[in-house]
Protein backbone atom coordinates (compact mmCIF):
# COMPACT_ATOMS: atom_id res chain seq x y z
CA UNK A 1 39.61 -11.10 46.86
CA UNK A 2 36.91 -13.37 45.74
CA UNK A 3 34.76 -10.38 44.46
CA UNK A 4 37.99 -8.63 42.60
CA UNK A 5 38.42 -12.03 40.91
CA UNK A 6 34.77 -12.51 39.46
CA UNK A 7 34.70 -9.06 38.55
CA UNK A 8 37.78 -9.54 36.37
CA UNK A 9 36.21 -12.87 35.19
CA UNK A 10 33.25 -10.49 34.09
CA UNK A 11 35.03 -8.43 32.21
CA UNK A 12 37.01 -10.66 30.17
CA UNK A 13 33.20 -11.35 28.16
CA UNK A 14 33.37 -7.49 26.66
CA UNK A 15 30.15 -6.71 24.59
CA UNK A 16 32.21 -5.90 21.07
CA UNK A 17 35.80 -6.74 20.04
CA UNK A 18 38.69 -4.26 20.84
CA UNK A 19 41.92 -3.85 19.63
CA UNK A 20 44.40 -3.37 22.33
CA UNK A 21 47.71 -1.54 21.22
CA UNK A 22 50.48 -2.68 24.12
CA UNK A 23 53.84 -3.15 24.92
CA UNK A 24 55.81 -5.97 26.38
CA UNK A 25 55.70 -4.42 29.48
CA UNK A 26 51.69 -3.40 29.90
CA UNK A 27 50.98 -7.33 28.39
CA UNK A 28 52.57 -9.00 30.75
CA UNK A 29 51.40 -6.45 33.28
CA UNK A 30 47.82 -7.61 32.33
CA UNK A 31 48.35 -11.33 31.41
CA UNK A 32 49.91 -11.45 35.37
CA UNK A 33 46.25 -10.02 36.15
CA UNK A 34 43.28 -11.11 33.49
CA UNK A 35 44.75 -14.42 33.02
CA UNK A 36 42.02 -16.99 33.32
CA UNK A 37 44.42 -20.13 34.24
CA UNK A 38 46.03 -17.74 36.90
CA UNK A 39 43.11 -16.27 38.15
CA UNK A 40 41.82 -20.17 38.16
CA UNK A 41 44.93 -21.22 39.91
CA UNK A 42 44.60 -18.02 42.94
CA UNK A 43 41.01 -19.45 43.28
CA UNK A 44 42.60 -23.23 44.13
CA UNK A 45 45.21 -20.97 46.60
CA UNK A 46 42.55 -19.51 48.38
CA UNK A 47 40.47 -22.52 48.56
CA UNK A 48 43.41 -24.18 49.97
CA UNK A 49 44.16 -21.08 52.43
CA UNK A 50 40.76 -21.68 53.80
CA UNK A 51 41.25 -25.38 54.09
CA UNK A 52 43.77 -24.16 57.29
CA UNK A 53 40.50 -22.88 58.90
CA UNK A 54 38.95 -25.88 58.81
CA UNK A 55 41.91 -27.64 60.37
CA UNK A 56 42.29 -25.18 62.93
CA UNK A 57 38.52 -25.72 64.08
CA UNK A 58 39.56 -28.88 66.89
CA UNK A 59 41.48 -26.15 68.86
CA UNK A 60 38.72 -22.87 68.29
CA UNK A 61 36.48 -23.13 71.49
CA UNK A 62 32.92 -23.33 70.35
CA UNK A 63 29.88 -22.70 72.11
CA UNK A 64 26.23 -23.97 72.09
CA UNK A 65 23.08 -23.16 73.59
CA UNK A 66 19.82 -24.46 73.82
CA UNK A 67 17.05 -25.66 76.48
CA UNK A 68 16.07 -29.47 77.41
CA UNK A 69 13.12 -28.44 78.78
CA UNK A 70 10.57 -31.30 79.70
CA UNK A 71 7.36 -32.72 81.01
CA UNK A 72 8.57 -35.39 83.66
CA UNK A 73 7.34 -38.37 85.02
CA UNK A 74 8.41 -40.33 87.01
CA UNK A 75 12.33 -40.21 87.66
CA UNK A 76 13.81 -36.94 85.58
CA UNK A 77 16.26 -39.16 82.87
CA UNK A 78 18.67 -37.35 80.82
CA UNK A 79 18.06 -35.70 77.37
CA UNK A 80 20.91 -36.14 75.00
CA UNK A 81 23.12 -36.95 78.11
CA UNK A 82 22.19 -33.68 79.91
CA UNK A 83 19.36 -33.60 82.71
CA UNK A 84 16.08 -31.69 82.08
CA UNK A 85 16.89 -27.98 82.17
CA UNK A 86 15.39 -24.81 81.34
CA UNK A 87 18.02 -23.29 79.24
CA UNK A 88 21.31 -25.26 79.24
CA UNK A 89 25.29 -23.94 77.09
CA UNK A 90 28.36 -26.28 76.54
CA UNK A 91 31.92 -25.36 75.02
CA UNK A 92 34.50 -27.45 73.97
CA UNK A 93 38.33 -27.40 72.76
CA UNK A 94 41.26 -29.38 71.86
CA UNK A 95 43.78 -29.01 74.61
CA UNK A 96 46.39 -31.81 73.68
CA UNK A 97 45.65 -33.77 70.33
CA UNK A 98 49.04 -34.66 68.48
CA UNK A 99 47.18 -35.96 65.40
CA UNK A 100 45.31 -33.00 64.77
CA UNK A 101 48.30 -30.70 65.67
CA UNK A 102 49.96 -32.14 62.84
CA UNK A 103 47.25 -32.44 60.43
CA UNK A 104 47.35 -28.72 60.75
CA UNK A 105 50.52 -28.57 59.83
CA UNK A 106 50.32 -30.65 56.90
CA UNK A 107 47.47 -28.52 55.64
CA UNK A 108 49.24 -25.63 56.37
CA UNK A 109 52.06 -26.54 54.53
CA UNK A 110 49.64 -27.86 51.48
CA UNK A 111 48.44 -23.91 51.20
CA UNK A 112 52.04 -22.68 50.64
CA UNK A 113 52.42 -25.34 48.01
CA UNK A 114 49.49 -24.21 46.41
CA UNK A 115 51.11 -21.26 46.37
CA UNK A 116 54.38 -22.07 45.26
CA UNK A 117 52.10 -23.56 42.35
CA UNK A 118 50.44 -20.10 41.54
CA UNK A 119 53.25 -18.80 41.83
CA UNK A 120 55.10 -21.47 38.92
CA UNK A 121 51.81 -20.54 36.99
CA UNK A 122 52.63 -16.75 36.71
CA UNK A 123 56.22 -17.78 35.60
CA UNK A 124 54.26 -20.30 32.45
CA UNK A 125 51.97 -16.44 31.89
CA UNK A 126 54.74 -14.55 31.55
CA UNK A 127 56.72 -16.29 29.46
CA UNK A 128 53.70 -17.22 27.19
CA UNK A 129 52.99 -13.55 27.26
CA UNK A 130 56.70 -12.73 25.92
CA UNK A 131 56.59 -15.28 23.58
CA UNK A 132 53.54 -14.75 21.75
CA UNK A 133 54.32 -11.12 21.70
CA UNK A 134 57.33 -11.59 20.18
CA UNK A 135 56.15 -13.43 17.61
CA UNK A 136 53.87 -11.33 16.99
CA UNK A 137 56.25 -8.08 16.64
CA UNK A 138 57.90 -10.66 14.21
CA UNK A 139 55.41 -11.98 12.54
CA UNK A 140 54.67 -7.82 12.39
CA UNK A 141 58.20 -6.75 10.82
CA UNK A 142 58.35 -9.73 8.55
CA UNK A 143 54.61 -8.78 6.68
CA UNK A 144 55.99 -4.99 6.22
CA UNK A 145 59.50 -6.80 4.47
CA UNK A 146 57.16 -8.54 2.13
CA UNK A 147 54.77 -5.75 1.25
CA UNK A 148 57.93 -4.27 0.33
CA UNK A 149 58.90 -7.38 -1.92
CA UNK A 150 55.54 -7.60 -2.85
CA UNK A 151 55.71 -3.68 -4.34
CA UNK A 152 58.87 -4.01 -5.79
CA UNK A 153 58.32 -7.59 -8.23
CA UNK A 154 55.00 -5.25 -8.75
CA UNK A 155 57.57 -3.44 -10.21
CA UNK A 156 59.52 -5.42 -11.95
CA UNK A 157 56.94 -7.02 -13.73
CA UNK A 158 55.71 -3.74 -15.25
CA UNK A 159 59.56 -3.47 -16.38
CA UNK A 160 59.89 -6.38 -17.65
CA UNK A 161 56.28 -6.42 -19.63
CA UNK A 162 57.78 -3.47 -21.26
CA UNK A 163 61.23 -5.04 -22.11
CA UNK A 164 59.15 -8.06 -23.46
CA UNK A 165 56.76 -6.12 -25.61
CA UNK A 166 60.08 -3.90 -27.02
CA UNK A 167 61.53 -7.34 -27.77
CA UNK A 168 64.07 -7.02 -25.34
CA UNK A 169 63.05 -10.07 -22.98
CA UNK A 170 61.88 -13.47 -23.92
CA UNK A 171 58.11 -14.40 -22.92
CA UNK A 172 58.54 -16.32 -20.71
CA UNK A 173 60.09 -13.88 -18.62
CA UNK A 174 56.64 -12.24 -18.04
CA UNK A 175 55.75 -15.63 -16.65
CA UNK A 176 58.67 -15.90 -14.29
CA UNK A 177 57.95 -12.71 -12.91
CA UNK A 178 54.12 -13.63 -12.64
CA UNK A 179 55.08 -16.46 -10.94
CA UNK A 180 57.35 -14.87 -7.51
CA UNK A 181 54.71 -12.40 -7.55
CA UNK A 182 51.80 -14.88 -7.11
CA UNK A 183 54.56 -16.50 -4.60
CA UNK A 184 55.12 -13.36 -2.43
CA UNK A 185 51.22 -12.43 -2.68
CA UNK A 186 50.58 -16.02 -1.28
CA UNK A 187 53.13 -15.54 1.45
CA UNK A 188 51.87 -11.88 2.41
CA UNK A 189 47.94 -13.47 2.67
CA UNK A 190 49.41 -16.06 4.54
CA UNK A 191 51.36 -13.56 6.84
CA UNK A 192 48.61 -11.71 7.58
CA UNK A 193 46.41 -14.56 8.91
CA UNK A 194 48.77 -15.73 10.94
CA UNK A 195 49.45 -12.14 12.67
CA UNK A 196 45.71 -11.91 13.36
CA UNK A 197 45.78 -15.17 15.26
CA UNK A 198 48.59 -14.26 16.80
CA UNK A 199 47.51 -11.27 18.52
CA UNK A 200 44.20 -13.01 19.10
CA UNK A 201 46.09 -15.94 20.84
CA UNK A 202 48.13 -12.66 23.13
CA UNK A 203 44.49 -11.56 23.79
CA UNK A 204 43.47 -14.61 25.50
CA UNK A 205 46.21 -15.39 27.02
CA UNK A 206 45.63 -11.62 28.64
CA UNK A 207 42.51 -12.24 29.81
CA UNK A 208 40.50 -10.47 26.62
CA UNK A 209 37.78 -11.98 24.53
CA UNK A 210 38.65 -14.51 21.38
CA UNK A 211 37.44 -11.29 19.32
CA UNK A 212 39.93 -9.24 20.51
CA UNK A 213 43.35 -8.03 19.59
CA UNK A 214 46.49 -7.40 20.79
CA UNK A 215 49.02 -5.14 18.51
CA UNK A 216 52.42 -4.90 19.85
CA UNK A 217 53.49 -1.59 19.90
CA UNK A 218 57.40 -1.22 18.67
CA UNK A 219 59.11 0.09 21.36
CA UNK A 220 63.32 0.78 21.97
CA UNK A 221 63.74 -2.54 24.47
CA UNK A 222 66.73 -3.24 26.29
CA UNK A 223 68.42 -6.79 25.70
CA UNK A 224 67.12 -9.01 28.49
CA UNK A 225 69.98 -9.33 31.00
CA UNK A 226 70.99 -12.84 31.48
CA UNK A 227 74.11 -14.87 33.82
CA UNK A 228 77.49 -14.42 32.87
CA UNK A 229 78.15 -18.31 32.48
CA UNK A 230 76.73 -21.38 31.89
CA UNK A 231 77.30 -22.44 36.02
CA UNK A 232 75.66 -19.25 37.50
CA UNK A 233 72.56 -19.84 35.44
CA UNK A 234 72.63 -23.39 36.41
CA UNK A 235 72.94 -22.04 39.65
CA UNK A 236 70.33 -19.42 39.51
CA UNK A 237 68.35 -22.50 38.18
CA UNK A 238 69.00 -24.71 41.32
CA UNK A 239 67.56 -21.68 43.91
CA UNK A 240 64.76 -20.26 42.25
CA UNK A 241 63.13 -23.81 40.43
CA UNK A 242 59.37 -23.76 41.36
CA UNK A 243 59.14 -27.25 40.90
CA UNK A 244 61.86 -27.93 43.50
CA UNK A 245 60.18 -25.74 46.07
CA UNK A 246 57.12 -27.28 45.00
CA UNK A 247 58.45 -31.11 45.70
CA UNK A 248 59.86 -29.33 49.43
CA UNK A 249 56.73 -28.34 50.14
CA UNK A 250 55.77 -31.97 49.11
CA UNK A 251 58.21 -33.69 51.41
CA UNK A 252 57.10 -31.59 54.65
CA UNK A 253 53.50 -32.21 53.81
CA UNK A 254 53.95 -36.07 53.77
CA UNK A 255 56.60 -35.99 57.45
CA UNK A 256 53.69 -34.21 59.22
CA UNK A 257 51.66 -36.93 57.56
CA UNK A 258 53.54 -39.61 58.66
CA UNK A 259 53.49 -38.25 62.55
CA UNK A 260 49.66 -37.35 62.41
CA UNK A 261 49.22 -41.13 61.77
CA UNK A 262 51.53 -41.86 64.46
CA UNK A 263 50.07 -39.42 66.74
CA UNK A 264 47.00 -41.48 66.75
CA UNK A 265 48.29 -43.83 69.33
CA UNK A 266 49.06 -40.88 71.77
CA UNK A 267 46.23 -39.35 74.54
CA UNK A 268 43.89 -37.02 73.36
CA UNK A 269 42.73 -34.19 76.04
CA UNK A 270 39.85 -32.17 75.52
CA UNK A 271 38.49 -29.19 77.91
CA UNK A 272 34.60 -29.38 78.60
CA UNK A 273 32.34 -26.68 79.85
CA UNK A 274 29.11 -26.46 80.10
CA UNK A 275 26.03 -24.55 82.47
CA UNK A 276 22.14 -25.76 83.04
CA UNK A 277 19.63 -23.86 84.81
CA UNK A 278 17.37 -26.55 85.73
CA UNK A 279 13.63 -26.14 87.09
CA UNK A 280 12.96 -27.16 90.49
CA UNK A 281 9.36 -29.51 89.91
CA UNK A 282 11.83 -31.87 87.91
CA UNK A 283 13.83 -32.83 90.75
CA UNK A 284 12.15 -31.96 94.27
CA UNK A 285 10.58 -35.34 94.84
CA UNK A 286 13.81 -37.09 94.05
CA UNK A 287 16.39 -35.38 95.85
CA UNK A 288 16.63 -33.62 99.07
CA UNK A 289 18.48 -30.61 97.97
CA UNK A 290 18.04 -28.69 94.99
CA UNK A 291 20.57 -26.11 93.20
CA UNK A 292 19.31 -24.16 90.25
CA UNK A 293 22.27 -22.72 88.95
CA UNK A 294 24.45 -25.93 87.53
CA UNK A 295 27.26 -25.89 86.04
CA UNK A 296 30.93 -27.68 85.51
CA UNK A 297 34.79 -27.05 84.24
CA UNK A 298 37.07 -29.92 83.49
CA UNK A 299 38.70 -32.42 81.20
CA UNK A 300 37.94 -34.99 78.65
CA UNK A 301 40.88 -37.58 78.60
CA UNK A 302 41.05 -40.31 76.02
CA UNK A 303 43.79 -42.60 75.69
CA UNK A 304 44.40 -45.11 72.90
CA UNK A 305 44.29 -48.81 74.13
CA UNK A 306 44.19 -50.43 70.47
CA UNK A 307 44.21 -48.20 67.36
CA UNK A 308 43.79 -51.35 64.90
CA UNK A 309 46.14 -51.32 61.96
CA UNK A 310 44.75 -48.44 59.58
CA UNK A 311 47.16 -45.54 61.37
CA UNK A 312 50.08 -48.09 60.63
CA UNK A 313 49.19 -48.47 57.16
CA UNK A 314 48.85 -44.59 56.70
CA UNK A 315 51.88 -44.09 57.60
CA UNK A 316 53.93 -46.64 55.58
CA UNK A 317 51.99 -44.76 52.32
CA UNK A 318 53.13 -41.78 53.68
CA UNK A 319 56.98 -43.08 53.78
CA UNK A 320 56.65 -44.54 50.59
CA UNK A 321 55.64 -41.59 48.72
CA UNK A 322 58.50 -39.71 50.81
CA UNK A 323 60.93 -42.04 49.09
CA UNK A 324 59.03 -41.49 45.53
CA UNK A 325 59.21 -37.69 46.19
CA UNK A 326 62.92 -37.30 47.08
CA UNK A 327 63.18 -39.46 43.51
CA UNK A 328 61.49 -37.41 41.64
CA UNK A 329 63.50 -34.40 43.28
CA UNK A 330 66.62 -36.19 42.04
CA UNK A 331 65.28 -36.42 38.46
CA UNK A 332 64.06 -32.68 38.57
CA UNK A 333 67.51 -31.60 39.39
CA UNK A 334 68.89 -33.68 36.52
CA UNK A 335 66.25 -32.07 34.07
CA UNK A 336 67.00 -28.97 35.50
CA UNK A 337 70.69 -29.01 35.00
CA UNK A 338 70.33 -30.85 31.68
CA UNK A 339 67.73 -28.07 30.19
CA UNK A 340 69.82 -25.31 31.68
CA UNK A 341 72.59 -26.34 29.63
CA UNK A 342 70.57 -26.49 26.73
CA UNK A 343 69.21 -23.51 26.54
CA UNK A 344 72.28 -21.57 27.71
CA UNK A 345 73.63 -23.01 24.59
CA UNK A 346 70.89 -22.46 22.20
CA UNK A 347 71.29 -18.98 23.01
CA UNK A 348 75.12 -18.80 22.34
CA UNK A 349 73.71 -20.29 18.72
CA UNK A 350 71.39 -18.63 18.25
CA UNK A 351 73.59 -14.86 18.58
CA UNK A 352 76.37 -17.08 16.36
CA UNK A 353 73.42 -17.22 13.54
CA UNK A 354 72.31 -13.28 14.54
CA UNK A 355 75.98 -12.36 13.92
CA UNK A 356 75.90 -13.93 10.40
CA UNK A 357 72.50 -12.72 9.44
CA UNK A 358 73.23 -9.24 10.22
CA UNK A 359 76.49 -9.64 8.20
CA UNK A 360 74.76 -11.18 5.34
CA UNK A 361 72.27 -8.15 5.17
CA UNK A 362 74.85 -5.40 5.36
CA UNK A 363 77.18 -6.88 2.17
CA UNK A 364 73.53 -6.92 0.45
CA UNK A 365 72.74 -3.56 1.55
CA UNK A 366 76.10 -2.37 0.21
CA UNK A 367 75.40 -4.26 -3.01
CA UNK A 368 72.29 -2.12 -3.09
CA UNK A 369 73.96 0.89 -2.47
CA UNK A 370 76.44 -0.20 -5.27
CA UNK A 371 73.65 -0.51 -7.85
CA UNK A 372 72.17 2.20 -7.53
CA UNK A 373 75.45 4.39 -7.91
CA UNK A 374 75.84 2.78 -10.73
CA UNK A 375 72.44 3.60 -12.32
CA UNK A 376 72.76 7.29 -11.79
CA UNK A 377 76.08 6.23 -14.15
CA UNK A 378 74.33 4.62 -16.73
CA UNK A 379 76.61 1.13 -15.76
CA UNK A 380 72.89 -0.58 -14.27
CA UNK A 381 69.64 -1.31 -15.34
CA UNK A 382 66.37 -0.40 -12.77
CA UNK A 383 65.80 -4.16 -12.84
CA UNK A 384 68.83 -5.07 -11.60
CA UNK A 385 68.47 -2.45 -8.81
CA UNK A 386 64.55 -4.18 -7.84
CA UNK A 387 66.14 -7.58 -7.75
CA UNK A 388 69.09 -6.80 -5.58
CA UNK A 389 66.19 -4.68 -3.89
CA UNK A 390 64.05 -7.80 -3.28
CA UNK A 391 67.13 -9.72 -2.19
CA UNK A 392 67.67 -7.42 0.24
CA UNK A 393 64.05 -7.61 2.08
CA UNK A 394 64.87 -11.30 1.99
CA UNK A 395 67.58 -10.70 4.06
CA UNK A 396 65.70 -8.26 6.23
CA UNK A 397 63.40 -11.40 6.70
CA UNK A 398 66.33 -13.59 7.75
CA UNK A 399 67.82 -10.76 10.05
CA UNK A 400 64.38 -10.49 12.00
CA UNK A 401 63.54 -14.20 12.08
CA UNK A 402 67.58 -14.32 13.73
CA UNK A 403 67.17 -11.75 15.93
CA UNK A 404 63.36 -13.55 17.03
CA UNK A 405 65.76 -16.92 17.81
CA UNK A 406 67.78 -14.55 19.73
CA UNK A 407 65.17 -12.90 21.83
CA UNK A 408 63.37 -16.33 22.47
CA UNK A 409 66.00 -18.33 24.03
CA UNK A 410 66.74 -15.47 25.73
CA UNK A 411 63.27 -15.74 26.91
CA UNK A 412 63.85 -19.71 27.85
CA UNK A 413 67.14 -19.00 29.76
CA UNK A 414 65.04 -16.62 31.77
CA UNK A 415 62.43 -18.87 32.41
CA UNK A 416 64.76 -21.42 33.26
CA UNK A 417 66.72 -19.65 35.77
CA UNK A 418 63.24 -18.27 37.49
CA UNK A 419 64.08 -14.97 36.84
CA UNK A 420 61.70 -14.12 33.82
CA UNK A 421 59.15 -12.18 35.54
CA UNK A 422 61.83 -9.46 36.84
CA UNK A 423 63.22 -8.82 33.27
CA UNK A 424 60.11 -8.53 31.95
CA UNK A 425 59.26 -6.18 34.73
């Protein structure tokens, strides 16, 4: 897993800059892979997986071999508290230690909340995936409106530099017409600047080089389903809130704390084993037999008599930030409930404003249409058709930016419910 994550790490540096043509789906597809903070935040998961290892290690029987081989004189003394021996091997194990039983289960219990937090980090990719995307595709459909506007006052102010030189028009017209063409032109640069750094934003967030692109391709997208009510997403928010689990995850962590530092007053058992095969010029002038072939099974006992005052202390942290967690829990269900709310409202605004948009571009499309009946008639002028023309890609502008509000607290509703990553899936 390691390997697969520095390769994609290594690939994210690309020798020239790409553009990257993509839809919702493939970009979040990618961002759920390439992301740097993700693949950051797996690397903390794993670390954290392999943290269990290490607690596990008291209860893993170990073995170790070696020789205390010696010249002896005199009476053969022992050598690291083993006597003289040609080759000599000793295991241990934990066979009863509460305290280390439990710090195993705290660590244990660490790893799935480092999970839980990768896990909340995908959810923040996604949705910053969506997001920028979307305003992207916006950002997109509202630079093709103006190059529209922009042609058409391109056209009007030939028109009306005609009308003006026939005497038709006053002067200053010209410099009316000079003037919301210098204003579109200055809002179509500006457009297009901020499109490139939004799809160079989309390619970082994917995992791409700073140099890169991302173009959202325009694709026939479904409306992102969302609850029925303002209670079941409030609901749906309660039972799938990462932070919640996350704070759970929190709370078992510190118990097992708590009884690890109690556990230190309790016996600690320990099985021993070890073997010596001991040479027989080290012993024969001491004792009247001699076996070569050593060797002994048993048990280490240790039990407490006075553990001082720092396992007591320990523990009263750990109950203290038990009471500090279940507090913040409280206040995370309040926010939760609160910004659930919110956005389920937001949304119901924002498709109020959609619904009025839309309706204010179809009279002005029908006004159009209007217009230019009646300048096959002879009853309207071609500049009053390009300025109820450029009123109308206003309103195209207005409908798009609506229907962006719409599709973004859609977005936030999802997010807040936890189920953002399956719609976008």
């Amino acid at each position: 897993m390691l390997k697969h994550i520095l390769l994609v790490c290594l690939a994210t540096v690309p020798a020239f800059a790409e553009v990257h043509p993509l839809t919702l789906r493939q970009a979040v597809e990618i961002a759920l892979k390439g992301n740097l903070d993700l693949v950051l935040s797996r690397m903390d998961q794993q670390k954290a997986q392999a943290s269990i290892r290490v607690a596990k290690d008291p209860f893993v029987p170990k073995l170790y071999a070696g020789s205390g081989l010696a010249k002896v004189w005199g009476y053969p003394t022992s050598i690291e508290g083993a006597a003289p021996s040609i080759i000599q091997t000793r295991t241990d194990m934990a066979l009863f230690n509460r305290a280390k039983s439990y710090e195993l289960a705290r660590v244990r219990e660490t790893a799935r909340g480092a999970e839980i937090d990768t896990q909340s980090k995908s959810d923040q990719v996604a949705y910053q995936t969506a997001t920028l995307f979307l305003d992207a595709q916006q950002l997109d459909r509202n630079k093709q409106s103006l190059q529209l506007e922009v042609e058409s006052l391109q056209r009007v102010s030939r028109t009306v530099g005609v009308q003006v030189e026939e005497g038709r028009q006053l002067p200053i017209e010209n410099k009316r017409v000079a003037v919301d063409l210098a204003r579109a032109s200055q809002r179509l640069s500006a457009l297009n600047d901020d499109l490139d750094y939004s799809e160079a934003s989309l390619a970082v967030v994917l995992g791409y080089a700073a140099t890169d692109r991302v173009q959202p391709v325009q694709e026939e997208r479904a409306a992102f389903e969302i609850p029925g009510s303002e209670q079941a997403a409030t609901e749906l928010a309660f039972e799938n809130n990462k932070d919640i689990r996350k704070l759970e995850s929190q709370l078992q962590a510190k118990g097992f704390e708590v009884k690890e530092a109690e556990a230190t007053r309790l016996p600690v058992v320990d099985l021993v084993a070890q073997y010596a095969l001991l040479a027989k010029t080290n012993y024969e002038n001491f004792f009247t037999r001699f076996q070569r072939n050593n060797g002994e099974l048993g048990v280490s006992i240790q039990i407490p008599l006075l553990t001082g005052s720092a396992s007591k202390g320990l523990a009263s942290q750990a109950q203290i930030d038990i009471l500090e967690l279940r507090t913040q829990m409280s206040q995370v269900r309040n926010r939760i409930q609160l910004d659930t709310q919110k956005s389920y409202q937001e949304l119901q605004k924002a498709t109020s404003a959609q619904e009025v948009a839309r309706l204010d571009l179809d009279y002005t499309r029908d006004q159009v249409s209007l217009l230019l009946a009646q300048l096959g008639e002879g009853r309207a002028t071609e500049q009053q058709v390009d300025n109820a023309r450029l009123t109308e890609q206003e309103k195209w502008i207005a409908f798009y930016d609506a229907q962006h509000a719409v599709e973004n607290a859609r977005l936030d509703l999802l997010r807040q419910t936890g189920t953002l990553q399956a719609a976008l899936r």
